[in-house]
Protein backbone atom coordinates (compact mmCIF):
# COMPACT_ATOMS: atom_id res chain seq x y z
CA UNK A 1 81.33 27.11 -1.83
CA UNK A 2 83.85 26.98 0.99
CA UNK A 3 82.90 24.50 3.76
CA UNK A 4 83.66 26.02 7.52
CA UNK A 5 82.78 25.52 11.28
CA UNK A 6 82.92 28.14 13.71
CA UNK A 7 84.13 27.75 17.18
CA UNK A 8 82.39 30.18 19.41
CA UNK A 9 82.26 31.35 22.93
CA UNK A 10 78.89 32.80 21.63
CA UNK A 11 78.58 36.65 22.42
CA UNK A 12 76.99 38.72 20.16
CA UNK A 13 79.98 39.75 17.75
CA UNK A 14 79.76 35.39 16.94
CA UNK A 15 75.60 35.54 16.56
CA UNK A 16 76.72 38.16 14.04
CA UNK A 17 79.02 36.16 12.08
CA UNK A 18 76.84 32.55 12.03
CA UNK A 19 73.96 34.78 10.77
CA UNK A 20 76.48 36.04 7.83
CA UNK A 21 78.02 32.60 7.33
CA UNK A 22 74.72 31.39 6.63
CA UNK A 23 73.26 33.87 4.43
CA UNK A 24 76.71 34.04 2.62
CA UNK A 25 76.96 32.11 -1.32
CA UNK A 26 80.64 31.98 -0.39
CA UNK A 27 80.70 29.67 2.71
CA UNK A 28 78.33 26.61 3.90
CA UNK A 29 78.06 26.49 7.69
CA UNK A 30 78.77 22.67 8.69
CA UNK A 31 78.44 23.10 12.01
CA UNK A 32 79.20 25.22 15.31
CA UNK A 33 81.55 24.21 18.14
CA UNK A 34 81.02 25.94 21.49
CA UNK A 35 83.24 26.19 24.48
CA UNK A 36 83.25 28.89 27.58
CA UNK A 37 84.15 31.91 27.24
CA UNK A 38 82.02 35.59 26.93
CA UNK A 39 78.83 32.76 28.55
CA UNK A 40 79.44 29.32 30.14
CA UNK A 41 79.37 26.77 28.33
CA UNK A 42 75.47 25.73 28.49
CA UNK A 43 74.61 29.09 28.16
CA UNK A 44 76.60 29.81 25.16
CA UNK A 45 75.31 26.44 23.46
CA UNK A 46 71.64 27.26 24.11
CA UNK A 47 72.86 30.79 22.23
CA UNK A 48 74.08 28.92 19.26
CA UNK A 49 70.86 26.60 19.19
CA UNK A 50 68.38 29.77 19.48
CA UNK A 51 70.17 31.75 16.71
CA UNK A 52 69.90 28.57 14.05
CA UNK A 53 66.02 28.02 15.37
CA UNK A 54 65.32 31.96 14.56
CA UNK A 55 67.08 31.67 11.08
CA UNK A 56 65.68 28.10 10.53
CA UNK A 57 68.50 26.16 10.06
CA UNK A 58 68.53 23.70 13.17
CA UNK A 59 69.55 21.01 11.30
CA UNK A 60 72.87 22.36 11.43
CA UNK A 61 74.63 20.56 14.11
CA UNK A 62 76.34 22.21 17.19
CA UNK A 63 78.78 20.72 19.25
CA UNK A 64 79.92 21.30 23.05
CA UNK A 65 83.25 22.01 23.59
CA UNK A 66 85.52 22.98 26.55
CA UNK A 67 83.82 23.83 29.78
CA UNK A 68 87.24 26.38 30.77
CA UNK A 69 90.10 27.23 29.63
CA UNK A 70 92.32 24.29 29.84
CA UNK A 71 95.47 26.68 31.12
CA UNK A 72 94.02 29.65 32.68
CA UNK A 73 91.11 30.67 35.15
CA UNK A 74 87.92 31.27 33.27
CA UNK A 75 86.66 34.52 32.91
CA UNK A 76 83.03 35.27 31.78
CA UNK A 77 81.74 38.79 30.07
């Protein structure tokens, strides 16, 4: 089993892929990272949490990232 963490700026096309990660024999989800991006940052974190509390895995930790881009002006979805 491959150990991975996924960076996300949490829209629904990453929901998608932490609900395969988890549910796939071939990975094991260490953790999330989450920075701005489709969401702000809180948002997009809250996101992350939700979607581990509905598949019952909360105990998989999530990180907050970057608040912006650090060379550009943010845009959200």
């Amino acid at each position: 089993m491959q150990p991975i963490v996924i960076d996300t700026d949490m829209g629904v096309d990453d929901a998608l892929a932490i609900i395969l990660a988890i549910n796939s024999p071939e990975v094991e989800l260490m953790g999330l990272t989450t920075v701005a991006g489709n969401v702000p940052l809180e948002q997009g974190t809250r996101n992350a949490l939700q979607v581990l509390e509905l598949l019952d895995r909360d105990e998989i930790p999530v990180y907050m990232g970057a608040a912006a881009p650090l060379e550009r002006t943010p845009v959200n979805a």
